[in-house]
Protein backbone atom coordinates (compact mmCIF):
# COMPACT_ATOMS: atom_id res chain seq x y z
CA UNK A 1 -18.02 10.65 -36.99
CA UNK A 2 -15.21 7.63 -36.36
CA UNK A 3 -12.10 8.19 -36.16
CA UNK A 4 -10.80 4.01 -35.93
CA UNK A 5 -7.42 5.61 -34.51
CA UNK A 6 -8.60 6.02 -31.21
CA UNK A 7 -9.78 2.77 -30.96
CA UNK A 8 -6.00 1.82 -31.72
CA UNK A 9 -5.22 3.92 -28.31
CA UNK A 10 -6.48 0.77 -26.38
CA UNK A 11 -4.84 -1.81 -28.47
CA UNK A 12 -1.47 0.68 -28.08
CA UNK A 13 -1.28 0.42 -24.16
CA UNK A 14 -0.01 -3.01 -23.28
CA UNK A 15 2.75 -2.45 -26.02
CA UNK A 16 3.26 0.95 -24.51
CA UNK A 17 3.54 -0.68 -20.94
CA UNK A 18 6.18 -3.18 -22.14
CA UNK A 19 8.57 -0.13 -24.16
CA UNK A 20 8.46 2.42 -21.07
CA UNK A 21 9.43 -0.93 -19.04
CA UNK A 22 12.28 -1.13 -21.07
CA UNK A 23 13.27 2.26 -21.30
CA UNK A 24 12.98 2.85 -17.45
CA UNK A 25 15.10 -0.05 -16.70
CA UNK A 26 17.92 1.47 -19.32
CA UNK A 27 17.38 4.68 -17.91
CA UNK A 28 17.51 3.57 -14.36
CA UNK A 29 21.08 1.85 -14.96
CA UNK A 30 22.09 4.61 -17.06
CA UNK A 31 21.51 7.19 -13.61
CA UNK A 32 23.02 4.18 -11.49
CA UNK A 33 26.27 3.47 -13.38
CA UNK A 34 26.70 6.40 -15.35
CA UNK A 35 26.84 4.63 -18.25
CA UNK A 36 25.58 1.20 -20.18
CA UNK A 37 28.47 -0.58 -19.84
CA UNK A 38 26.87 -2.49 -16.46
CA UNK A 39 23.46 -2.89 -18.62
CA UNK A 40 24.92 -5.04 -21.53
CA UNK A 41 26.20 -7.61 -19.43
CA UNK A 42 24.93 -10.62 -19.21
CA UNK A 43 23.33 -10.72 -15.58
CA UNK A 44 21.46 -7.40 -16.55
CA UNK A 45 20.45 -8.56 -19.99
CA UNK A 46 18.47 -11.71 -18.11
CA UNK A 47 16.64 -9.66 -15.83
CA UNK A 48 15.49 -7.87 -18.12
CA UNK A 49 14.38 -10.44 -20.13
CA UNK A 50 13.00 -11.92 -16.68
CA UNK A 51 11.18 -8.59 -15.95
CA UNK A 52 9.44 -8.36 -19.45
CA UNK A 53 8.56 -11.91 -19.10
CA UNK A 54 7.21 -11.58 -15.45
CA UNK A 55 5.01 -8.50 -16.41
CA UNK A 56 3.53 -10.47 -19.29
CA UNK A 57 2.30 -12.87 -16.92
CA UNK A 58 1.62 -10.53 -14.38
CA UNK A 59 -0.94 -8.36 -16.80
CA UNK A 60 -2.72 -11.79 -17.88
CA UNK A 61 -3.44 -13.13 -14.46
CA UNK A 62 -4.42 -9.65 -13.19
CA UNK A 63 -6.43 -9.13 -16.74
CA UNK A 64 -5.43 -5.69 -16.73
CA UNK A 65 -6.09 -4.44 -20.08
CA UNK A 66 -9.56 -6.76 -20.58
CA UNK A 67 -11.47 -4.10 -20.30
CA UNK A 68 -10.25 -0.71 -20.60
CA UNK A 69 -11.78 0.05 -24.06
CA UNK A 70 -15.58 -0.45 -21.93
CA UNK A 71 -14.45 1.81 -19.01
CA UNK A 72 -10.86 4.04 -19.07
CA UNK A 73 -10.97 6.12 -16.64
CA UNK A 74 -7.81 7.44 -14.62
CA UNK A 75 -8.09 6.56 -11.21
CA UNK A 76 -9.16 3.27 -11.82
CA UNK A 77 -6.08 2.90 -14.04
CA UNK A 78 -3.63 4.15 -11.78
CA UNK A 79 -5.12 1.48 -9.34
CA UNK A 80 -4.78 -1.40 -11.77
CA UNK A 81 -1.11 -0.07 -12.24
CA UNK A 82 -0.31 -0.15 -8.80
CA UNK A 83 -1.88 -3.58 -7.92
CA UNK A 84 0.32 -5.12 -11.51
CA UNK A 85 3.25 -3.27 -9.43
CA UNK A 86 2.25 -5.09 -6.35
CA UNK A 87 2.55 -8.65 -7.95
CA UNK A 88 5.04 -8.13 -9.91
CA UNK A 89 7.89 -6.82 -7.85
CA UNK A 90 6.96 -9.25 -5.28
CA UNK A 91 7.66 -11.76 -8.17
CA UNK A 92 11.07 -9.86 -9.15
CA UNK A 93 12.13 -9.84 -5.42
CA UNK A 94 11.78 -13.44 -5.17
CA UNK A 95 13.72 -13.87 -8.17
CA UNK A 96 16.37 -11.51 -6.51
CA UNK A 97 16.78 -12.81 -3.16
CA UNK A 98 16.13 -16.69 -4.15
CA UNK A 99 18.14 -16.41 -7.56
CA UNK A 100 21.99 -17.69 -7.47
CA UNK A 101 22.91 -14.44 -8.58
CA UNK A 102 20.81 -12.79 -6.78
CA UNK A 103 23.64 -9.96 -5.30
CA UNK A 104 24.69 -9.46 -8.62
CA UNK A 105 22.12 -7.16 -8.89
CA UNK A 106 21.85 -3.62 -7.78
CA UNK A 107 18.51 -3.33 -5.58
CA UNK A 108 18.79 0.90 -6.05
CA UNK A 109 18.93 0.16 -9.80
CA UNK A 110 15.88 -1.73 -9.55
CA UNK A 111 13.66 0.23 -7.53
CA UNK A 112 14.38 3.38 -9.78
CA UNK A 113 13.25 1.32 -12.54
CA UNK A 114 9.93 1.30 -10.81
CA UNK A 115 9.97 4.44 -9.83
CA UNK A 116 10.57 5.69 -13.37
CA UNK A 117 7.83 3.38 -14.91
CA UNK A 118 4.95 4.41 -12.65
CA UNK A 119 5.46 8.24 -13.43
CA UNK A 120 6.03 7.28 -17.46
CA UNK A 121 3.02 4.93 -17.28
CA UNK A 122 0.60 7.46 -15.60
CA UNK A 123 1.58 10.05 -18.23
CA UNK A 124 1.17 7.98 -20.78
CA UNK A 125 -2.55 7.13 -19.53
CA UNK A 126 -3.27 10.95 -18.43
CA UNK A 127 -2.34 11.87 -22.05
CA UNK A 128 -4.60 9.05 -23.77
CA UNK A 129 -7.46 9.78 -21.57
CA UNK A 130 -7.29 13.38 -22.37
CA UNK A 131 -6.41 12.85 -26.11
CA UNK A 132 -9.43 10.68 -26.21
CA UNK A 133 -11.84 13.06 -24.43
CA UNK A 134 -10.70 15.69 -26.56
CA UNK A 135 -11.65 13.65 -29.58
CA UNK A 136 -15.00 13.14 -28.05
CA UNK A 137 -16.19 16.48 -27.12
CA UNK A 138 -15.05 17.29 -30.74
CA UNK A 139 -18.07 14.98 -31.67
CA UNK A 140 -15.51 11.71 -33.03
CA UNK A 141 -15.46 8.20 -32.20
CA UNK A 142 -19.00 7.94 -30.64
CA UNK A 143 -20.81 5.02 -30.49
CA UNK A 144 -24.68 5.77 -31.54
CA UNK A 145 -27.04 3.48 -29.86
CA UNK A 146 -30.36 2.36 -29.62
CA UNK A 147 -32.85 1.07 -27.00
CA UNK A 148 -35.77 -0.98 -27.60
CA UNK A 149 -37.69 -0.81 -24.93
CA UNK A 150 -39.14 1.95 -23.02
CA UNK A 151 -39.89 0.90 -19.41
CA UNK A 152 -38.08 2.33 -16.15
CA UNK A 153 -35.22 -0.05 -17.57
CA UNK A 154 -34.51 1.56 -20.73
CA UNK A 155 -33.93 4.70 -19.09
CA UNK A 156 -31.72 3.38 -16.36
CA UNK A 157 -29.55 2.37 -19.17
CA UNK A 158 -30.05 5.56 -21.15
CA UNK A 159 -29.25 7.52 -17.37
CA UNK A 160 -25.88 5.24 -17.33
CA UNK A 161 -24.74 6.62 -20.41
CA UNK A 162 -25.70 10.40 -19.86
CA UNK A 163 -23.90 10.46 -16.52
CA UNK A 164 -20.90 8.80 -18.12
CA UNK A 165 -19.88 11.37 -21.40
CA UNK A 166 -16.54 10.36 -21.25
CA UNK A 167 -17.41 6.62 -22.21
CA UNK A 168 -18.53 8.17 -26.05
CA UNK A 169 -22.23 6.80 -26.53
CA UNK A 170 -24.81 8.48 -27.78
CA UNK A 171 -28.09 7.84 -28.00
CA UNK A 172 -30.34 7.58 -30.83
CA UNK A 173 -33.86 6.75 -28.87
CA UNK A 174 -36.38 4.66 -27.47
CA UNK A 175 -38.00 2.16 -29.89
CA UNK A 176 -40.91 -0.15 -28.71
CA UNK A 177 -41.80 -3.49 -29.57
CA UNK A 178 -45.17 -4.59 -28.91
CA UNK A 179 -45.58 -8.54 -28.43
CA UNK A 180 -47.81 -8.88 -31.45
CA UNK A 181 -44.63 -6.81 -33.39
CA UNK A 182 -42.47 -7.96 -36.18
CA UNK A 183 -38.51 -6.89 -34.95
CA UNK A 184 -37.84 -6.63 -39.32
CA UNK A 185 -39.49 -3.22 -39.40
CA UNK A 186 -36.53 -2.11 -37.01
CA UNK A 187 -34.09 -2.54 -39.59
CA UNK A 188 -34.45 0.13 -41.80
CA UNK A 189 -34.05 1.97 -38.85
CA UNK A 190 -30.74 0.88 -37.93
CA UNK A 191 -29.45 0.54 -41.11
CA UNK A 192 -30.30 4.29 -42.49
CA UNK A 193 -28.81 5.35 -38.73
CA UNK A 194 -25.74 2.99 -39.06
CA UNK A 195 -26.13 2.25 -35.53
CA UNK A 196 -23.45 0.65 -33.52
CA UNK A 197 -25.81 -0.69 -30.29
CA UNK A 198 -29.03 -2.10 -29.71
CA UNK A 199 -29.54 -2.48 -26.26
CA UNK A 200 -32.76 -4.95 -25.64
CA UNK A 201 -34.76 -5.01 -22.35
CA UNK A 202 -35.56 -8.73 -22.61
CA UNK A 203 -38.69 -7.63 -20.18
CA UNK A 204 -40.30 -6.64 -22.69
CA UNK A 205 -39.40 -8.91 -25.96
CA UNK A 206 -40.80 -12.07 -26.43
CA UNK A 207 -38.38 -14.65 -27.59
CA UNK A 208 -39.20 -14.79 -31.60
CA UNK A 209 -38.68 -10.77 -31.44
CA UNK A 210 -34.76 -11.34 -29.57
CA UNK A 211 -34.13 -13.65 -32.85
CA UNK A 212 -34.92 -11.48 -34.80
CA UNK A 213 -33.19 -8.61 -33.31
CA UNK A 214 -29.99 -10.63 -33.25
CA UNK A 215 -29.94 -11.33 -37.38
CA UNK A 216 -30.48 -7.72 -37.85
CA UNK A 217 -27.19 -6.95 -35.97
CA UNK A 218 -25.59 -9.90 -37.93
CA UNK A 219 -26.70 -8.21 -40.73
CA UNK A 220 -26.10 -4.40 -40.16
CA UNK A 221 -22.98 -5.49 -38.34
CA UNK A 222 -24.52 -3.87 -35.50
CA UNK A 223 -23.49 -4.91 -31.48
CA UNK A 224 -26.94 -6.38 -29.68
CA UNK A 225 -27.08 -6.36 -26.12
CA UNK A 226 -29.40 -8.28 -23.93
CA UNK A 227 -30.62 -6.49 -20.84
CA UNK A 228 -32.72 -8.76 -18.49
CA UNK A 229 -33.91 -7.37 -15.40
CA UNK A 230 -31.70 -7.69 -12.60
CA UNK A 231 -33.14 -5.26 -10.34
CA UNK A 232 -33.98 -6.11 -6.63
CA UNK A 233 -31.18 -8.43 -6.32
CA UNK A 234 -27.99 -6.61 -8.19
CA UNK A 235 -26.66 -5.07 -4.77
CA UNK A 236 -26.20 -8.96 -4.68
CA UNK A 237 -22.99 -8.84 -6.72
CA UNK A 238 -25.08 -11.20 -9.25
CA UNK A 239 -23.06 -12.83 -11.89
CA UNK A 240 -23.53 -15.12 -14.83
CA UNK A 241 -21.54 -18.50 -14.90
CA UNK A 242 -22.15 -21.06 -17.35
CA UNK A 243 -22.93 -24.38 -16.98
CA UNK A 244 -21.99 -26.12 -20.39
CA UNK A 245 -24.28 -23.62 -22.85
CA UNK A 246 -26.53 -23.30 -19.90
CA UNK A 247 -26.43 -19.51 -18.79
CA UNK A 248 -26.87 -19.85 -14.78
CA UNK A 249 -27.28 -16.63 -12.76
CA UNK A 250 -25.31 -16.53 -9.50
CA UNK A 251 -26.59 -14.76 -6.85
CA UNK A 252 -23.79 -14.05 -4.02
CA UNK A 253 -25.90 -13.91 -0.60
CA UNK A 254 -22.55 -12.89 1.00
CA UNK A 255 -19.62 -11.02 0.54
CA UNK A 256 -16.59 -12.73 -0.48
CA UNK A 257 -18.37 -15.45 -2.12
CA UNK A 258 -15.78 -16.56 -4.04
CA UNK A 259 -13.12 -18.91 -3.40
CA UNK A 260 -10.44 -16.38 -4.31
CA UNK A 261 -11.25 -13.92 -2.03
CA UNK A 262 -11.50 -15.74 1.11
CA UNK A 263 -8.62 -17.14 0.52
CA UNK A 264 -6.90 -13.92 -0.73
CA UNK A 265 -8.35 -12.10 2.57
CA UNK A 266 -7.36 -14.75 4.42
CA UNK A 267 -3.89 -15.31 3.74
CA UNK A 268 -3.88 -11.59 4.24
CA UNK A 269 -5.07 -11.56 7.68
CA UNK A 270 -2.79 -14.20 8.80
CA UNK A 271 0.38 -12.75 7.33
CA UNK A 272 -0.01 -9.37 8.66
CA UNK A 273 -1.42 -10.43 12.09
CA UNK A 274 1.60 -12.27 11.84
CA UNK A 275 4.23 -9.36 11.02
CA UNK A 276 2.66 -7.61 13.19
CA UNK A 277 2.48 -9.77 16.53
CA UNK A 278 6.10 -10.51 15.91
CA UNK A 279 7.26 -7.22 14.85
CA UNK A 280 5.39 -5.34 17.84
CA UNK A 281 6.33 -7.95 20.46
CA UNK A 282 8.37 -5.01 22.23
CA UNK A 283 5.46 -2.71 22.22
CA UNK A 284 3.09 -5.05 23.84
CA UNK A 285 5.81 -5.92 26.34
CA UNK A 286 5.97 -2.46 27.31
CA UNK A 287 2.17 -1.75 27.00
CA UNK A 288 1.47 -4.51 29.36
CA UNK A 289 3.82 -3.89 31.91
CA UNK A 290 2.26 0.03 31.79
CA UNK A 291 -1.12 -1.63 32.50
CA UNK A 292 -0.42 -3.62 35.15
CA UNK A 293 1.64 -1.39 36.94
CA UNK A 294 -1.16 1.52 36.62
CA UNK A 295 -3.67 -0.51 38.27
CA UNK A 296 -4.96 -3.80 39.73
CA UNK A 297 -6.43 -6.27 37.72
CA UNK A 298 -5.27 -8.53 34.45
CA UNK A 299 -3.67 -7.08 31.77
CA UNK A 300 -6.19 -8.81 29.14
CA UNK A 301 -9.32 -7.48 29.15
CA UNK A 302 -11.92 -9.79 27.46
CA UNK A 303 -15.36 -8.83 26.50
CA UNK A 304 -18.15 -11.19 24.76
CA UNK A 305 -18.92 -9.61 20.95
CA UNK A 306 -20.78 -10.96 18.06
CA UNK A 307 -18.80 -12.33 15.70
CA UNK A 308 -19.47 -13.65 12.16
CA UNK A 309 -23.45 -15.08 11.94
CA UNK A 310 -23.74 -13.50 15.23
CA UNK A 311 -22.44 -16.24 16.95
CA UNK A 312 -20.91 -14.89 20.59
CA UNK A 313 -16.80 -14.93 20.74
CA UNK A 314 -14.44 -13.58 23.54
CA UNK A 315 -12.53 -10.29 22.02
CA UNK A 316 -8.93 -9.49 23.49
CA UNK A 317 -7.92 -5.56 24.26
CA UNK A 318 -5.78 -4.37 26.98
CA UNK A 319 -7.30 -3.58 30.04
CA UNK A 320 -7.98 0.07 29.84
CA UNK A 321 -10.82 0.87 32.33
CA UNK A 322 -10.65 -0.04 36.55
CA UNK A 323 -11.96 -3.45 37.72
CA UNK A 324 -14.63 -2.40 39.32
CA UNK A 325 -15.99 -0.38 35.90
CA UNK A 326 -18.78 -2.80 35.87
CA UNK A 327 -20.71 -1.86 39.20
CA UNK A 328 -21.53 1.44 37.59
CA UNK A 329 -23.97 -0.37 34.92
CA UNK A 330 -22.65 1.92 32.46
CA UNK A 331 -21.85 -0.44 28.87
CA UNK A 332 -21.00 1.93 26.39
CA UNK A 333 -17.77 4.29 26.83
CA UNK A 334 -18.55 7.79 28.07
CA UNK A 335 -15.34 9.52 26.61
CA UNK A 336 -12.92 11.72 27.80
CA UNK A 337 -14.89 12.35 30.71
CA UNK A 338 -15.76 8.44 31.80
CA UNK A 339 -14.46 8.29 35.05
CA UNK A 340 -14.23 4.07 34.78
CA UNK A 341 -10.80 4.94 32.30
CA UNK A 342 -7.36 4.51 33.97
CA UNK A 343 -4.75 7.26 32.88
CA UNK A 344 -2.44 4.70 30.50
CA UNK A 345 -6.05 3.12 29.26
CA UNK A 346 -7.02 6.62 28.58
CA UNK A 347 -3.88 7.43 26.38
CA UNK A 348 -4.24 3.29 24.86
CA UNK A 349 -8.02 4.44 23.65
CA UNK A 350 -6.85 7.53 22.31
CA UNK A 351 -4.03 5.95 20.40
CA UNK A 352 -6.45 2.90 19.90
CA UNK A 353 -3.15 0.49 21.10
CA UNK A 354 -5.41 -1.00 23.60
CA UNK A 355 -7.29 -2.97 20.60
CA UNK A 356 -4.09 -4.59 19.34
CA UNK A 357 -4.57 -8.38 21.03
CA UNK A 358 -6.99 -8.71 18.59
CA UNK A 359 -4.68 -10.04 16.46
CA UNK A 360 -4.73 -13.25 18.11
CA UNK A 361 -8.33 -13.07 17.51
CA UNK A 362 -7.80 -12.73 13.91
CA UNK A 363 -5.01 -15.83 14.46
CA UNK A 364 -8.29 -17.59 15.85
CA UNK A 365 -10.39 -17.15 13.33
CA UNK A 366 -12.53 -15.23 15.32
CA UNK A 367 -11.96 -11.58 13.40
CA UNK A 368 -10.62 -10.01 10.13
CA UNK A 369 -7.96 -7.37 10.14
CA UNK A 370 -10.81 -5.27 8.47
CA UNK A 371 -14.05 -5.71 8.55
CA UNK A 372 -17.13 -4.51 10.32
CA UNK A 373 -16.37 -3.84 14.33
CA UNK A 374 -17.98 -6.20 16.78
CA UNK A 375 -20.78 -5.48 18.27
CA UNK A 376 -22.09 -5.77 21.87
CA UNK A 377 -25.16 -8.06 21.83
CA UNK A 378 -27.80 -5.35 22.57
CA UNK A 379 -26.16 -3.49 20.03
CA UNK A 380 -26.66 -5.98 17.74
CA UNK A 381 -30.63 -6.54 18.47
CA UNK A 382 -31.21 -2.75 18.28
CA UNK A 383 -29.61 -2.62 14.80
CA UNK A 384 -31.38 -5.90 13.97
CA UNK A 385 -35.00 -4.06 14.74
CA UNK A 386 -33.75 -0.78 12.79
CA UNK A 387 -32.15 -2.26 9.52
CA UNK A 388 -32.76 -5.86 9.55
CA UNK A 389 -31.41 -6.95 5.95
CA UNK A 390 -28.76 -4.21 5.69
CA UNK A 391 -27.52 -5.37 9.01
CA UNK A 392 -27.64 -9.53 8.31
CA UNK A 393 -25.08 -8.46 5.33
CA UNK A 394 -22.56 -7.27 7.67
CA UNK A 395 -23.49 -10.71 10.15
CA UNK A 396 -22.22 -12.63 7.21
CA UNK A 397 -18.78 -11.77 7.46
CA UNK A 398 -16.01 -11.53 10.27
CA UNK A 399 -15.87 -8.79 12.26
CA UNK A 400 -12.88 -6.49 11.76
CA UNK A 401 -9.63 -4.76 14.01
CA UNK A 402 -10.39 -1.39 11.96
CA UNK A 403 -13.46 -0.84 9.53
CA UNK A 404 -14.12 2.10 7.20
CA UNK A 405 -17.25 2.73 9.53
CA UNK A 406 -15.38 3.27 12.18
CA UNK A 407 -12.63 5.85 10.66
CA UNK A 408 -15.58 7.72 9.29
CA UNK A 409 -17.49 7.93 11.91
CA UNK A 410 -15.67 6.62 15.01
CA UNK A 411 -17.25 5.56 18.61
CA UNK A 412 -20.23 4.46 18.32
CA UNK A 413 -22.76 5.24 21.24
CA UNK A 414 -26.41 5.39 20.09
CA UNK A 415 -28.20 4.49 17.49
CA UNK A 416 -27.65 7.08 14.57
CA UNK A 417 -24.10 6.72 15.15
CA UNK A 418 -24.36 2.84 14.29
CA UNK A 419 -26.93 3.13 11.50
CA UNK A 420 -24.49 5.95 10.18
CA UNK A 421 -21.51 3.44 10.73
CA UNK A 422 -23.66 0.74 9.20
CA UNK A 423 -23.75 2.36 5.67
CA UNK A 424 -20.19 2.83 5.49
CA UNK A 425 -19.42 -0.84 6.29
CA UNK A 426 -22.10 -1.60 3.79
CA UNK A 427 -20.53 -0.36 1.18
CA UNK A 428 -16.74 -1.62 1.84
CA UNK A 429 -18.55 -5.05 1.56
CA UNK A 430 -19.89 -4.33 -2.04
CA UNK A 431 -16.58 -3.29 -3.64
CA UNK A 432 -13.65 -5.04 -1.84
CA UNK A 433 -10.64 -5.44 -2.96
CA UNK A 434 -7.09 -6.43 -1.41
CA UNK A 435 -5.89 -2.81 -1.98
CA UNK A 436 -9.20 -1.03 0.08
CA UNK A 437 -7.52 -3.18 3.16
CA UNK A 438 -4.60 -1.88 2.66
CA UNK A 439 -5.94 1.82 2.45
CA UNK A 440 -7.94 1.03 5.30
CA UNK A 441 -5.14 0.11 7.04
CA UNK A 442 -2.88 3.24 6.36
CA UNK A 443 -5.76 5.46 7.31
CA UNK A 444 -5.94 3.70 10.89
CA UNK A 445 -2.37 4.30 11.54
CA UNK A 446 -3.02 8.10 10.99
CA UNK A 447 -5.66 7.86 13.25
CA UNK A 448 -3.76 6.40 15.93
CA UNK A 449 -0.71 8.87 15.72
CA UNK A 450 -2.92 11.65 15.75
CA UNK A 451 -4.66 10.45 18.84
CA UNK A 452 -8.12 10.46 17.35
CA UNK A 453 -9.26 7.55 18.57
CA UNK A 454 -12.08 7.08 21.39
């Protein structure tokens, strides 16, 4: 059974957005001032105006709502909200600090409107998800579908759906097609079901049958949905483009294909290499006068690595072992117990503040804030002979200050540890975003003030 008001629950959340927007901001002034006298003046009128208009633009670019009628689910949500929050007070800020009138404004005000949205926004999408799951185990607003098909395809698809209850589909069954086949005699069929899907594996339809699929849905009002094969190459990031009316499959061979997110990454690593380099200028004062006065030898250490396409770059760390480390033919770290560590490089490897001159290597060019850690060279061939294509992905990109290998798994020293390390780093590469860096990042600084690292 349908119920179409759920399907209004979508269509409902952007407005919803905009109204708690509003009502947080009065609220917030309303805690601030004690009253609304403050809030019906002028200034407070335009940035409010400014703020609607700002989030309106912010949503669009972001395309936050395109498709949360496919896929809501909460924590994916909450992430969207939090990235729209990103943008747009960065955007408000600006228009606070560069306005005219900017210290007309009261910042407090401002950041309890935010504070006041987020909670109002993510109870407004905890109680739609769970009004709409409640609907759904009830038996309403399912979508009955169809596949025609019945290769190793058709049930992938049909496995998608049963693992994923809370996106309302249910399935009708399996109908085949065989090439000598007429699609008409599938009408009646989804006609006397009233079915709202017909998923087609195009393996396995000639082209005469997919017309005539596609005029029964035009006729039965019924959704078609062409399925070609994409298997083999989909861990890929594949994606369709189109060339005039000319479908053209895109098949990224490396991560970060797009022109967005290299330059979003980027931009990224230069800014906060930057912050950071200026911000910390103190702390490597004091962390290179500790070094050199601990024991002979330069304060930068530097140490050949393969960098992105395994081409051969000089990394910078503070020297945290004795000069003479080398003579013991010893390459990887021994621990706690390696008797090549000085007593400050001992305390920089547990903190892991003996890595931070790699910013200028991510200044260079050389590295990524985060990204896949360096490897020696003979690292690099052993991993080549164990996982050769797993390991080129990782090649195609710049190495990395901190990677989610390396919080997971930490110091790598053999070659289980580095295949384990691998898979993590693997799959950072096929879901990045802007906000896993940032993650990534916060989880590195626990790390260090625990004294975790190696």
């Amino acid at each position: 059974m349908k119920i179409h008001y759920f399907g209004i629950l979508f269509k409902a959340l952007p407005w919803t957005d905009i109204a708690l927007l509003n009502v947080s901001f009065i609220v917030a002034c309303l805690l601030r001032f004690d009253n609304l006298t403050v809030a019906q003046d002028n200034h407070y009128i335009n940035l409010l105006l400014v703020t609607n208009l700002v989030w309106i633009f912010t949503t669009y670019v972001l395309r936050t709502y395109a498709s949360i009628s496919v896929s809501f689910h909460f924590r994916e949500q909450i992430l969207m909200l939090f990235k729209v929050l990103m943008l747009h007070g960065g955007l408000m800020m600006a228009f606070l600090y560069l306005g005219k009138n900017g210290e007309d404004y009261s910042r407090s005000q401002f950041l309890l409107t935010y504070v006041l949205f987020v909670i109002c926004s993510a109870c407004s999408r905890y109680c739609g998800l769970f009004f709409l799951q409640l609907g759904r185990k009830a038996g309403y607003n399912y979508n009955r579908y169809a596949i025609i098909g019945k290769g190793s395809l058709a049930t992938l698809i049909n496995k998608y759906y049963d693992e994923r209850k809370e996106l309302g589909y249910q399935f009708y069954g399996m109908l085949e097609l065989n090439p000598g086949d007429k699609a008409q005699m599938l009408e009646s069929v989804v006609k006397d079901n009233k079915l709202d899907y017909l998923y087609c594996c195009l393996s396995e339809m000639n082209d005469e049958q997919v017309r005539d699929i596609i005029r029964i849905g035009e006729c039965q009002k019924t959704q078609i949905r062409l399925i070609p094969d994409f298997r083999g190459f989909m861990t890929n990031m594949a994606k369709i483009e189109y060339h005039d009316i000319y479908p053209v499959i895109q098949v990224n061979t490396k991560p970060f294909s797009s022109v967005n997110e290299q330059n979003i990454k980027r931009i990224f690593d230069l800014a906060f290499s930057t912050i950071v380099i200026i911000a910390g200028a103190p702390v490597f004062l004091i962390i290179a006068a500790a070094v050199k006065l601990s024991s002979k030898g330069p304060v930068i250490f530097r140490q050949e690595r393969s960098g992105q396409w395994g081409e051969i770059f000089q990394i910078y760390k503070f020297r945290s072992m004795y000069t003479d480390a080398h003579k013991t033919g010893l390459k990887h770290s021994q621990g706690d117990t390696d008797a090549r560590i000085t007593p400050v490089g001992r305390f920089l490897r547990k903190t892991r503040l003996d890595e931070l001159p790699q910013f200028f290597n991510v200044l260079k060019g050389d590295m990524s804030v985060v990204g896949p850690r360096p490897l020696f060279k003979y690292d690099v061939d052993m991993l080549m002979e164990a996982e050769p294509h797993d390991f080129q992905r990782l090649l195609t990109v710049r190495p990395g200050i901190t990677s989610t290998g390396q919080i997971n798994v930490g110091y790598a020293d053999n070659v289980a540890k580095n295949l384990e390390r691998l898979k993590y780093d693997l799959k950072y590469l096929q879901s990045y975003s802007l906000l896993d860096d940032v993650h990534l990042i916060f989880r590195t600084v626990r790390v260090m003030l625990s004294g975790r690292g190696v």
